[in-house]
N, C-alpha and C. Protein backbone atom coordinates (compact mmCIF):
# COMPACT_ATOMS: atom_id res chain seq x y z
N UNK A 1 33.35 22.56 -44.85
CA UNK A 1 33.98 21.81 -43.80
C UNK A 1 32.96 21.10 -42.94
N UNK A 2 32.65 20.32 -43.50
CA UNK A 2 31.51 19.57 -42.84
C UNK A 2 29.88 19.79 -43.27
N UNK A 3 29.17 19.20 -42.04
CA UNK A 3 27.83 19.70 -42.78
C UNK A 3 27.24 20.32 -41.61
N UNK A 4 27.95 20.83 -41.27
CA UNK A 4 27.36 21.81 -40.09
C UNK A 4 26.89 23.18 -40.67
N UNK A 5 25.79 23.99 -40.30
CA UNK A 5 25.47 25.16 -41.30
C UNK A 5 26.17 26.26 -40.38
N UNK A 6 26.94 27.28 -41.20
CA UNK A 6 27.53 28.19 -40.95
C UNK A 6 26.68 29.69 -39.62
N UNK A 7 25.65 29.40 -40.26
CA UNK A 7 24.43 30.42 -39.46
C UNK A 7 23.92 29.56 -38.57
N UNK A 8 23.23 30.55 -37.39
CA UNK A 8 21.88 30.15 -36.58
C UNK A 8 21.34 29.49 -36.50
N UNK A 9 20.85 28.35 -36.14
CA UNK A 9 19.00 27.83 -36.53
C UNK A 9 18.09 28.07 -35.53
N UNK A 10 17.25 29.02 -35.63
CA UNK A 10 16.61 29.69 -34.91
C UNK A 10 15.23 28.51 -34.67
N UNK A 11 15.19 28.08 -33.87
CA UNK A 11 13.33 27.61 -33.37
C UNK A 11 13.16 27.91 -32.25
N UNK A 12 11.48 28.85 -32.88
CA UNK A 12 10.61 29.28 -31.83
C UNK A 12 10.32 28.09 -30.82
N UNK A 13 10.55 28.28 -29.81
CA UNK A 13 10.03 27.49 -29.01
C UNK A 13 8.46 26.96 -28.42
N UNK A 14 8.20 25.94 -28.07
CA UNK A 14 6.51 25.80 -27.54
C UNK A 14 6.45 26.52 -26.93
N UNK A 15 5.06 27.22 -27.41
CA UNK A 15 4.77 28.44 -26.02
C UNK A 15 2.68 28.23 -26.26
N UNK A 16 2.27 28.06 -24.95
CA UNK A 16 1.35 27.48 -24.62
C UNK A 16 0.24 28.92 -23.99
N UNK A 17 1.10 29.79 -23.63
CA UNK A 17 1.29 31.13 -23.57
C UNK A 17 0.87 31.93 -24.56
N UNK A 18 0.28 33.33 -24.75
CA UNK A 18 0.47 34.35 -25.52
C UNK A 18 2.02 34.95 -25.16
N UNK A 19 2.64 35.87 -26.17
CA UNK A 19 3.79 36.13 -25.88
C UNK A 19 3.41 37.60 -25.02
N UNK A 20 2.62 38.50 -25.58
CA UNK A 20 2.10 39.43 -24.97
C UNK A 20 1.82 39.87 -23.16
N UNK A 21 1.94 38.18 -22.57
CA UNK A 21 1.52 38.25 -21.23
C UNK A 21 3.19 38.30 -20.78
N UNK A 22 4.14 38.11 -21.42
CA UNK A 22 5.25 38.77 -20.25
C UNK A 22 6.33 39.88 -21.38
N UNK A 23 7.42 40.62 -19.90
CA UNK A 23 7.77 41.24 -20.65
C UNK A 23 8.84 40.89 -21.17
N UNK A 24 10.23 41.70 -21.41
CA UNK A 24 11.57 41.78 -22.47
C UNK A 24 12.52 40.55 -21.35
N UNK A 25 12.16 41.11 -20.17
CA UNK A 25 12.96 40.00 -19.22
C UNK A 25 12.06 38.73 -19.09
N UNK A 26 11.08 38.11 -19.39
CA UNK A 26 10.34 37.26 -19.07
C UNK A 26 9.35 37.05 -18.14
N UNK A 27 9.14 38.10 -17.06
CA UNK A 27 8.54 37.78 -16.26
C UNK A 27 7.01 38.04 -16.81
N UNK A 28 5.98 37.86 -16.10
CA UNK A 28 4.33 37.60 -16.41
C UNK A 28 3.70 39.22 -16.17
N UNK A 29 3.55 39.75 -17.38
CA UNK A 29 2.95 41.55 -16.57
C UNK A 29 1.57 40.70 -15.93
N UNK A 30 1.13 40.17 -16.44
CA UNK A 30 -0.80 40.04 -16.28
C UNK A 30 -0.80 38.73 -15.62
N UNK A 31 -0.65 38.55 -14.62
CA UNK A 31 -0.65 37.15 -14.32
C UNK A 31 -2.28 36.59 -13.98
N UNK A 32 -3.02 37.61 -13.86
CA UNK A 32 -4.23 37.28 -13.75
C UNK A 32 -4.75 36.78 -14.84
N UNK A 33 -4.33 36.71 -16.32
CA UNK A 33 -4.61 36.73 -17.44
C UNK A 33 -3.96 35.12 -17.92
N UNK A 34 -3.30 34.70 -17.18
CA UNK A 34 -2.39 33.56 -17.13
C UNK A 34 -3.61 32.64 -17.05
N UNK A 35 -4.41 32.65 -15.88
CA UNK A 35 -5.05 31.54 -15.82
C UNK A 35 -6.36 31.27 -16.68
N UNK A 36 -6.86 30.35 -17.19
CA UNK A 36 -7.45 30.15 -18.28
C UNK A 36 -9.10 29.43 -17.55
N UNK A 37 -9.91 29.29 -18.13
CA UNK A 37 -11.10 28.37 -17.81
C UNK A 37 -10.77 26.89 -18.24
N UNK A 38 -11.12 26.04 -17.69
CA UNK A 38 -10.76 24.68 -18.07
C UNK A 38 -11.94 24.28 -19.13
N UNK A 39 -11.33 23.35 -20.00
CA UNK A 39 -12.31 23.17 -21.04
C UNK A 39 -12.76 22.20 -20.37
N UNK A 40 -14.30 21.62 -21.22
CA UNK A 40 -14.93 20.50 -20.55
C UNK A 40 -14.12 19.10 -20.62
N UNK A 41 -13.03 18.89 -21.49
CA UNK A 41 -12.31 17.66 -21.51
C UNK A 41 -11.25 17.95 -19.89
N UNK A 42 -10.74 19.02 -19.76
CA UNK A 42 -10.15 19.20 -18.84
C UNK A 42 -10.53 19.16 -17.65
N UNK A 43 -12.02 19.29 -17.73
CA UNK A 43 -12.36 18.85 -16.17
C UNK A 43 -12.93 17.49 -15.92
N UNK A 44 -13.20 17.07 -17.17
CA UNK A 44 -13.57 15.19 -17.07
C UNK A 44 -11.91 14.89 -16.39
N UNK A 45 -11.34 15.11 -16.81
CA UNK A 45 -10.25 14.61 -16.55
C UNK A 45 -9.55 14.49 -15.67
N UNK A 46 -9.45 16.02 -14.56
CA UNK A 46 -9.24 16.17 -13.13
C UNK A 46 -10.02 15.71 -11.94
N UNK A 47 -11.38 15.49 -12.98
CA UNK A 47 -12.25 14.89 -12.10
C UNK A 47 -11.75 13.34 -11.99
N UNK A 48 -11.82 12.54 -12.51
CA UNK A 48 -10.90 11.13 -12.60
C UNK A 48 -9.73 11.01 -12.23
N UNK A 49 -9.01 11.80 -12.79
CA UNK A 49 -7.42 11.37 -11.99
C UNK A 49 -7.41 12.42 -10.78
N UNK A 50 -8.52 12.55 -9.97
CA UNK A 50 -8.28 13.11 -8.90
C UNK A 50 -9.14 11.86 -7.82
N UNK A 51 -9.73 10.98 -8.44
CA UNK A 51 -10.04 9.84 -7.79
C UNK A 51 -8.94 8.75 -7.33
N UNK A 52 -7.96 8.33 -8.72
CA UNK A 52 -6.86 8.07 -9.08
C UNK A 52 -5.86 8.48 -7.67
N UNK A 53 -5.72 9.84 -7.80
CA UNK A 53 -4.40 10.22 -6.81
C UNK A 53 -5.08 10.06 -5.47
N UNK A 54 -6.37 10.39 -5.36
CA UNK A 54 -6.92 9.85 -3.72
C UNK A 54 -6.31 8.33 -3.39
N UNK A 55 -6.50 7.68 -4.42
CA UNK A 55 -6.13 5.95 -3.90
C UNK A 55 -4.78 6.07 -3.80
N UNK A 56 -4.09 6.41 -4.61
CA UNK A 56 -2.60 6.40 -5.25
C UNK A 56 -2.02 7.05 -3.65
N UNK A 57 -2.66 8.22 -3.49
CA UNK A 57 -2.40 8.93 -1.67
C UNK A 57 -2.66 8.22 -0.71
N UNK A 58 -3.62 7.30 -0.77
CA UNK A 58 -4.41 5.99 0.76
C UNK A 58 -3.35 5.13 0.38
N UNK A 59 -2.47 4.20 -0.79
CA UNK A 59 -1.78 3.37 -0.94
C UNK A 59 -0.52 3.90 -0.08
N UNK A 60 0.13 5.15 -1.02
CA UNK A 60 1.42 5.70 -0.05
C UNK A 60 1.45 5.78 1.66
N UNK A 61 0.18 6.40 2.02
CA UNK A 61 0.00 6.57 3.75
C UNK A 61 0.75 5.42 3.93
N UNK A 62 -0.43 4.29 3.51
CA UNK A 62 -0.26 3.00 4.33
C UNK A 62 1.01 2.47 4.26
N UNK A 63 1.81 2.52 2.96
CA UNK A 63 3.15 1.88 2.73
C UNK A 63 4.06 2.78 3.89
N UNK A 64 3.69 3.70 3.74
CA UNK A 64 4.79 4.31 4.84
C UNK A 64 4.16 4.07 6.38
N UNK A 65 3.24 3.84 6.67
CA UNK A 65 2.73 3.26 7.95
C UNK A 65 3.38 2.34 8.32
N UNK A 66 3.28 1.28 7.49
CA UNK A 66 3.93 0.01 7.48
C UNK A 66 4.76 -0.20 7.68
N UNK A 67 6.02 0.69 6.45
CA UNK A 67 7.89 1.10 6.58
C UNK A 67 7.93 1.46 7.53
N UNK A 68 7.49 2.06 8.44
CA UNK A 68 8.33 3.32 9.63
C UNK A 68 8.03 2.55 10.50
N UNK A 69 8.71 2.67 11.49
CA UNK A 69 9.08 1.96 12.91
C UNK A 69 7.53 2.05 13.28
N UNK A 70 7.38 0.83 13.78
CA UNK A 70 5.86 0.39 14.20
C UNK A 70 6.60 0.61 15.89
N UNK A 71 5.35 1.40 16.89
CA UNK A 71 5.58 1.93 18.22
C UNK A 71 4.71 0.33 18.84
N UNK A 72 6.00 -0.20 19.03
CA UNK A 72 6.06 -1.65 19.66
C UNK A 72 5.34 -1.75 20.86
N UNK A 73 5.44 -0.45 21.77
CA UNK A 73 5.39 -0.43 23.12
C UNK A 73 3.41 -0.18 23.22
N UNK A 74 3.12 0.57 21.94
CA UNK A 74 1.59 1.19 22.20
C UNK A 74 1.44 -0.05 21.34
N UNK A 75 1.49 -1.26 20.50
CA UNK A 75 0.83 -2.33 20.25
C UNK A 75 1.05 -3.58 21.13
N UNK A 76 1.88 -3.33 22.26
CA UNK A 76 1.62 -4.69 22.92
C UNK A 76 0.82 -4.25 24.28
N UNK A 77 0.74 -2.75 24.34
CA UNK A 77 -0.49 -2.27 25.09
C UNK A 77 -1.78 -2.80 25.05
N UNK A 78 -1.85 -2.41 23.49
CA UNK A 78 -3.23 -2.77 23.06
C UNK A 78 -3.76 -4.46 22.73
N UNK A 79 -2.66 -5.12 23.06
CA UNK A 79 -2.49 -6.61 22.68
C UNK A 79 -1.48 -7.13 23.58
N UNK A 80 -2.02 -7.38 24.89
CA UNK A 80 -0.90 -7.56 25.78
C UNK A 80 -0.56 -9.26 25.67
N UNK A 81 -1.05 -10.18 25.44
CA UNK A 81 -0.54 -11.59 24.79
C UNK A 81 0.14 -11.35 23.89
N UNK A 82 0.73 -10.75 23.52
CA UNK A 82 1.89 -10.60 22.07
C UNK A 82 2.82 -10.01 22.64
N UNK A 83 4.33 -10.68 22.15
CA UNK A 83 5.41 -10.26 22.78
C UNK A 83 5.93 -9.09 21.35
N UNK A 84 6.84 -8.78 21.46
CA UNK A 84 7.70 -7.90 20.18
C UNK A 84 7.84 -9.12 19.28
N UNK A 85 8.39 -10.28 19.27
CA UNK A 85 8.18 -11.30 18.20
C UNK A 85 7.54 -11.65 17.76
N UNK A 86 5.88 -11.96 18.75
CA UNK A 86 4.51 -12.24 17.67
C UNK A 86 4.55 -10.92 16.86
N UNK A 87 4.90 -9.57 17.09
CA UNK A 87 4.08 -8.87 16.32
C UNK A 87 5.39 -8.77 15.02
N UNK A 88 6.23 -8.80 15.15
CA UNK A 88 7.18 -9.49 14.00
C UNK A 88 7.15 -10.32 12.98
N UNK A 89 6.92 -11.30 13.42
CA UNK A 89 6.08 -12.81 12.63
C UNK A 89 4.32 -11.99 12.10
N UNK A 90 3.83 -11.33 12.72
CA UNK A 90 2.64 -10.75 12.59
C UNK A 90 2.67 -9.73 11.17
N UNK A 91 4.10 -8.69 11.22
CA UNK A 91 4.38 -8.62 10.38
C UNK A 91 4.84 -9.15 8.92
N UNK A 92 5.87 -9.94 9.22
CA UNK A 92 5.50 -11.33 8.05
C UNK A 92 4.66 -12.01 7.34
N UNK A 93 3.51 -12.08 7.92
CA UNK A 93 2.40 -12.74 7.31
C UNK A 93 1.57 -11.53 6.74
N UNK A 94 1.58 -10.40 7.17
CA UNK A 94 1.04 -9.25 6.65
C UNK A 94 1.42 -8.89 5.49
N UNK A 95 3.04 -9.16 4.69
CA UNK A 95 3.61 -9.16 4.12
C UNK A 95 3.23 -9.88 3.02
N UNK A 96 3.20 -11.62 3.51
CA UNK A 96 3.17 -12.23 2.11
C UNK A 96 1.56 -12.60 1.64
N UNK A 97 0.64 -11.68 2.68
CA UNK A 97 -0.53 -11.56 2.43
C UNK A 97 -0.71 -10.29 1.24
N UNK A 98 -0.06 -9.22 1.52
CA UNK A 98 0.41 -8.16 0.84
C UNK A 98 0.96 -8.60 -0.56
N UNK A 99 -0.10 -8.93 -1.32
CA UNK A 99 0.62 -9.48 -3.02
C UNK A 99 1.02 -8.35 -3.38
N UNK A 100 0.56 -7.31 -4.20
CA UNK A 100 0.94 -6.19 -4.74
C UNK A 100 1.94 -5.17 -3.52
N UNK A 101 2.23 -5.56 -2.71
CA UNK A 101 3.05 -5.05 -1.71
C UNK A 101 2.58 -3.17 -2.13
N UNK A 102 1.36 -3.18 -1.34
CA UNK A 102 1.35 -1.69 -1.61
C UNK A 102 1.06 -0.95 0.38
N UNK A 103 1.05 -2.04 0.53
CA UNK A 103 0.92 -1.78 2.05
C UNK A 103 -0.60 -2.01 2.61
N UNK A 104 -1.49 -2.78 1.90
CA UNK A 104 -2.69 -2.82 2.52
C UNK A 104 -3.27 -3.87 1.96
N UNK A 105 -4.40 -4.66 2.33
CA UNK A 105 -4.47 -6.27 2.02
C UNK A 105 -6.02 -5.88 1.68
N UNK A 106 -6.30 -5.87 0.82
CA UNK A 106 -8.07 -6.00 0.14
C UNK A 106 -8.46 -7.52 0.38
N UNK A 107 -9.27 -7.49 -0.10
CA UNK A 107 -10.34 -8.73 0.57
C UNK A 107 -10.12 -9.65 -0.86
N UNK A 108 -9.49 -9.12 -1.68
CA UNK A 108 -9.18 -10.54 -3.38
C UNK A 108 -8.06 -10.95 -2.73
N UNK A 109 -7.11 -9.74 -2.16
CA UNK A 109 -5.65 -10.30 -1.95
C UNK A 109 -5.92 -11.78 -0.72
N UNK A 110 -6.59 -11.43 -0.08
CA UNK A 110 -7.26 -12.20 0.96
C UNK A 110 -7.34 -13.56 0.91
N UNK A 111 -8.58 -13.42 -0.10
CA UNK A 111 -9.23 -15.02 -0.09
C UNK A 111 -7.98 -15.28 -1.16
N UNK A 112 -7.28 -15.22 -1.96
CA UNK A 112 -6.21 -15.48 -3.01
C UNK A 112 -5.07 -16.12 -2.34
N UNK A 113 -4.36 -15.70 -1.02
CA UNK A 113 -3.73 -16.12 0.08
C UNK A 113 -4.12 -16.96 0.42
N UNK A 114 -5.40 -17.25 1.47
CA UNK A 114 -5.65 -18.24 2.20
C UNK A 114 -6.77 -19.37 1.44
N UNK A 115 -6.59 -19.51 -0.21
CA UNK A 115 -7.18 -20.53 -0.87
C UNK A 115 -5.79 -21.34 -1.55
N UNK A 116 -4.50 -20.50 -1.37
CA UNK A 116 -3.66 -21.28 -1.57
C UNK A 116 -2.59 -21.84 -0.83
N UNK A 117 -2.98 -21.36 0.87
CA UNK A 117 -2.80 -21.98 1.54
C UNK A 117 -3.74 -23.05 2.35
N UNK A 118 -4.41 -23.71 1.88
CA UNK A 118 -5.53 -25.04 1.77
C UNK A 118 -6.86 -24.19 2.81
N UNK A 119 -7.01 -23.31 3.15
CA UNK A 119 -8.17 -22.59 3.92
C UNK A 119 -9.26 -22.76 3.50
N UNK A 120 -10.23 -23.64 4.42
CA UNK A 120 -11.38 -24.06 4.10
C UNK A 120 -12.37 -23.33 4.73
N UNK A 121 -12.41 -22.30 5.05
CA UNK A 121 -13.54 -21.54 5.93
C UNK A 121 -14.34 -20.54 4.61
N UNK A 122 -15.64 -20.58 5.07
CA UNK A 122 -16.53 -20.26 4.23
C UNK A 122 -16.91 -18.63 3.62
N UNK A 123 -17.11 -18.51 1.98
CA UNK A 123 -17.12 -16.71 1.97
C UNK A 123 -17.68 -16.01 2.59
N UNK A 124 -19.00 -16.58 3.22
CA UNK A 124 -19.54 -15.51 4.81
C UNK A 124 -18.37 -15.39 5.65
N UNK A 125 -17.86 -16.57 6.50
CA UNK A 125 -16.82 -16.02 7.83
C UNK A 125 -15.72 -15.19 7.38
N UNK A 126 -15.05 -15.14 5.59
CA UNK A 126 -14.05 -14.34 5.49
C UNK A 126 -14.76 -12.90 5.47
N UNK A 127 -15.53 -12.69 4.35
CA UNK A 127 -16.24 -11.51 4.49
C UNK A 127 -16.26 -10.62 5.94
N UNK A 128 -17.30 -11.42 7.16
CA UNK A 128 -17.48 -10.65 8.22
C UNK A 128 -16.49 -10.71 8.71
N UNK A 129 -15.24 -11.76 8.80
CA UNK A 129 -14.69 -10.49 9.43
C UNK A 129 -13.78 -9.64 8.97
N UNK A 130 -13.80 -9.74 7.52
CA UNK A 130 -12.84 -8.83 6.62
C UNK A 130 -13.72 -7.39 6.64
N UNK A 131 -15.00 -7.29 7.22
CA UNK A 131 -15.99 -6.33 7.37
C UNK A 131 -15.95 -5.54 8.44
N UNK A 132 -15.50 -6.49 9.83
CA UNK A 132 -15.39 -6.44 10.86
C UNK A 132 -13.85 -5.47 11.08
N UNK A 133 -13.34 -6.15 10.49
CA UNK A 133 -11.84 -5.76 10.34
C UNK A 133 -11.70 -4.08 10.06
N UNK A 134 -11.88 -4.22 8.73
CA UNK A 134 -11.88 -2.87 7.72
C UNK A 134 -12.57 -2.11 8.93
N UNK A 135 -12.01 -1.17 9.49
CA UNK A 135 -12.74 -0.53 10.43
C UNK A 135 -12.89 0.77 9.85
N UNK A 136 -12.15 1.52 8.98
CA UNK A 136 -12.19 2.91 8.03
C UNK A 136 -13.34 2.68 7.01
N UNK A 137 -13.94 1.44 6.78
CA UNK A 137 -14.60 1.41 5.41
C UNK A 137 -14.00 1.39 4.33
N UNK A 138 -12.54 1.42 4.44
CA UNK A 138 -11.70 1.23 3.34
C UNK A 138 -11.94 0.30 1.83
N UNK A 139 -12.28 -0.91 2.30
CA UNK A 139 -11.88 -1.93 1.31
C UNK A 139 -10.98 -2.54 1.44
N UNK A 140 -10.21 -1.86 2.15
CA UNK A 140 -8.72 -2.78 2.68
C UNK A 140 -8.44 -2.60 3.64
N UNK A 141 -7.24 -3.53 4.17
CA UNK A 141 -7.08 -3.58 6.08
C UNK A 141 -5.46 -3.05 5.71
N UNK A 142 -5.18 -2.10 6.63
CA UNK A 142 -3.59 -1.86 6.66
C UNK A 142 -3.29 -2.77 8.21
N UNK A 143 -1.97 -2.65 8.06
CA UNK A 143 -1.56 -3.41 8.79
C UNK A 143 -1.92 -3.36 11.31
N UNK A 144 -1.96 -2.37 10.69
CA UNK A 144 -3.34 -2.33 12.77
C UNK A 144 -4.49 -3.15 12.47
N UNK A 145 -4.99 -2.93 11.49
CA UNK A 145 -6.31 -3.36 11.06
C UNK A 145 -6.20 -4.74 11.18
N UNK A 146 -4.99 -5.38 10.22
CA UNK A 146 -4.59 -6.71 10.41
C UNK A 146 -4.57 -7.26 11.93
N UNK A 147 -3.81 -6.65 12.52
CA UNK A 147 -3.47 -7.20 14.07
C UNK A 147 -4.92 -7.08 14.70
N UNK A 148 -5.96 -6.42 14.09
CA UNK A 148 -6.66 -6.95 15.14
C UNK A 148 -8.19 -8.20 14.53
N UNK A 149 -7.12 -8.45 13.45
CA UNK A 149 -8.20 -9.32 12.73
C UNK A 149 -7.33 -10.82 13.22
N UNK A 150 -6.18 -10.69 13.40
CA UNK A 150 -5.50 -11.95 13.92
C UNK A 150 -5.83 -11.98 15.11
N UNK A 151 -5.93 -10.86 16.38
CA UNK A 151 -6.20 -10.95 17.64
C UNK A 151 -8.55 -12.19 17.26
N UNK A 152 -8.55 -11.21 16.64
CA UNK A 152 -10.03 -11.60 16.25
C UNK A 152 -9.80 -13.23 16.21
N UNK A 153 -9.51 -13.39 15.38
CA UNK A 153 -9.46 -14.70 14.93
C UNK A 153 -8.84 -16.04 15.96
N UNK A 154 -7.73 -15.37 16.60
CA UNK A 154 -6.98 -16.15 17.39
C UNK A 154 -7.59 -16.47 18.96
N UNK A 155 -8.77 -15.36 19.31
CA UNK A 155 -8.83 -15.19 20.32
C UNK A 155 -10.48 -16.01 20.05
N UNK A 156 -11.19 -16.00 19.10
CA UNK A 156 -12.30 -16.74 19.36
C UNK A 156 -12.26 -18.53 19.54
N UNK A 157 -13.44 -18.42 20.12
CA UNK A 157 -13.85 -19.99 20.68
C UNK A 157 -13.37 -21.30 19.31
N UNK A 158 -14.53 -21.09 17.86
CA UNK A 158 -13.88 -21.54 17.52
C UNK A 158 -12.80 -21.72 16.08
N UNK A 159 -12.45 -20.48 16.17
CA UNK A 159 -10.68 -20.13 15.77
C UNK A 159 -11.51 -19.59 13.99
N UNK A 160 -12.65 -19.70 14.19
CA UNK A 160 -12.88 -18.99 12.72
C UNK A 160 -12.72 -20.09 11.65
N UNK A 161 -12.92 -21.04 12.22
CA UNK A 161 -12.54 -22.19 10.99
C UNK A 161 -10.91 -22.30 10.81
N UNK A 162 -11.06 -22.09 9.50
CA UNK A 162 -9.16 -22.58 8.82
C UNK A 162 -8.73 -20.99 9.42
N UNK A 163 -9.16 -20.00 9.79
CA UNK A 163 -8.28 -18.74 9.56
C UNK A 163 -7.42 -18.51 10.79
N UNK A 164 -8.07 -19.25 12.14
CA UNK A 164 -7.22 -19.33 13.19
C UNK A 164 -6.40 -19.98 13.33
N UNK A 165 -6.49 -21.38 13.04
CA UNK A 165 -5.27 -22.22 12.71
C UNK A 165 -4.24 -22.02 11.44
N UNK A 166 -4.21 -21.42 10.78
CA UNK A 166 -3.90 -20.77 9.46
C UNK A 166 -2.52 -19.82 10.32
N UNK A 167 -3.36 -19.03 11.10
CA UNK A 167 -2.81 -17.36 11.46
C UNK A 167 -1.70 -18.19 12.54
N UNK A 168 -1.95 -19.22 13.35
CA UNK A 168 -1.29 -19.61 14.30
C UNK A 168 0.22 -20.92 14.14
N UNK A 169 -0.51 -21.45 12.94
CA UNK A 169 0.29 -22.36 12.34
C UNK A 169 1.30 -21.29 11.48
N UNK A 170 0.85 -20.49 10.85
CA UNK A 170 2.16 -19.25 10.00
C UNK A 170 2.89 -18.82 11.11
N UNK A 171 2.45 -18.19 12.24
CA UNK A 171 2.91 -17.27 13.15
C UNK A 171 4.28 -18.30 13.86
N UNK A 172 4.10 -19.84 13.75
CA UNK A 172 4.92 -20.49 14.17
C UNK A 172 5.89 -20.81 13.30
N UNK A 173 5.54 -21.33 12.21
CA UNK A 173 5.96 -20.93 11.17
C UNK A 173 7.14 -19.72 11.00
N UNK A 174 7.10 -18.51 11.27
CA UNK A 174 7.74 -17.33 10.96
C UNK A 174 8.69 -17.33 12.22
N UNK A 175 8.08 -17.48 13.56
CA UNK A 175 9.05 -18.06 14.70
C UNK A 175 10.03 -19.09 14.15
N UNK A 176 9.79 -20.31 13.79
CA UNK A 176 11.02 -20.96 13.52
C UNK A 176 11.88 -20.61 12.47
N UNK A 177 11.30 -19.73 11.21
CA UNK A 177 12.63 -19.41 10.17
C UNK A 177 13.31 -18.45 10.90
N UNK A 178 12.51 -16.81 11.88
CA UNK A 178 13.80 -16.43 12.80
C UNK A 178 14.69 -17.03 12.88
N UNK A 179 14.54 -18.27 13.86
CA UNK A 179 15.39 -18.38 14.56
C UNK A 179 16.47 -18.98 13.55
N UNK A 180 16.79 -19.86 12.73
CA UNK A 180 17.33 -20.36 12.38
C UNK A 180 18.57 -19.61 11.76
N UNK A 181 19.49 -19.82 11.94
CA UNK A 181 21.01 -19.06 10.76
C UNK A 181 20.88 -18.86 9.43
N UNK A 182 22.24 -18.12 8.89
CA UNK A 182 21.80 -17.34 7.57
C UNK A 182 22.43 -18.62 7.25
N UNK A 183 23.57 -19.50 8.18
CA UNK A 183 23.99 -20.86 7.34
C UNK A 183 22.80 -22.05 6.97
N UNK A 184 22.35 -21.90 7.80
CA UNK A 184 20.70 -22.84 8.03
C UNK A 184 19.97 -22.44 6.58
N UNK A 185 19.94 -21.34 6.83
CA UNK A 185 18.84 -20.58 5.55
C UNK A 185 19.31 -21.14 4.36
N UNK A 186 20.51 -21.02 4.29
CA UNK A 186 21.29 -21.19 2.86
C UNK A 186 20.89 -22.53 2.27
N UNK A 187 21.12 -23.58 3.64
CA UNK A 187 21.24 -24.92 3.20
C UNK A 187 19.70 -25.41 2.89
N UNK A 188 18.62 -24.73 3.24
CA UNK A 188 17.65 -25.25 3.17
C UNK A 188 16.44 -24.51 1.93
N UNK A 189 17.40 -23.96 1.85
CA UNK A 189 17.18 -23.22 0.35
C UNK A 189 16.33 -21.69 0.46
N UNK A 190 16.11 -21.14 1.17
CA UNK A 190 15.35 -19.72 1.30
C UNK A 190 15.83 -18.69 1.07
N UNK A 191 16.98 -18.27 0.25
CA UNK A 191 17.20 -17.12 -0.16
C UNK A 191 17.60 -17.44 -1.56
């Protein structure tokens, strides 16, 4: 009646284990006996993907830095020319500076941004103050870091070349799509 087999089919299961280390109910008699020495491939290996999860851990912080309610009141402290809307629009540009949207802007994502938005300022002035910026030694600026590379930029004599007029021309920029309606939006094509 079919081809189903009448008996059992018994398979041992993977066991990675000696069977000897537990008992009739399963539990571990020797658990000291459980743990093993790591072979030398096994520790090349933790050694690397433990570099791996350090970044993979600095990426998450920052994304959730970023996500969670930014304390509006202690950044216009620290930046009292910025209302709650610059730092909004501030956010925005942090954003589409943010290619890989991992929450933190490296210095490729950088010059990659502001060479295709026509930015003519030279790889010394981005460097220092992408140097200046990076205040952890990171390699990358999370988004505080940002605000005070725009305060930087916005606030010198003369504007950093293209990066002050850049930061100030977006920031207006991001002010006027606010404001505008989701009917506005529609008609002018942005969503």
């Amino acid at each position: 009646m079919g081809c189903a087999p009448s008996f059992a089919i018994v398979i041992d299961p993977v066991r990675f284990e000696r069977e000897s280390l537990y008992n009739a109910a399963g539990a571990c008699t020797f658990p000291e006996m459980r743990e093993s020495v790591p072979t030398g491939a096994e520790s090349v290996c933790t050694a690397h993907c433990s570099d791996l999860l350090a970044d993979r851990l600095a990426i998450k912080e920052a994304r959730m830095l970023f996500e969670t309610d930014t304390n509006y009141d202690e950044l216009i402290e620290q930046y009292p020319q910025w209302s709650v809307d610059d730092i909004n629009a501030f956010r925005m540009q942090f954003k589409s500076f943010d290619l890989n949207q991992d929450g933190l802007i490296d210095y490729r994502e950088l010059c990659q941004v502001l060479d295709e938005m026509g930015d003519e300022s030279k790889e010394e002035v981005r460097r220092d103050y992408f140097a200046k910026v990076d205040v952890d030694g990171s390699g990358a600026v999370d988004f505080e870091e940002f605000l005070g590379l725009i305060d930087q930029v916005t606030s010198s004599a003369d504007s950093a070349g293209g990066l002050g007029m850049m930061c100030s021309r977006g920031t207006e920029s991001v002010r006027k799509l606010r404001r505008l309606t989701f009917e506005q939006q529609l008609n002018y094509g942005l969503f």
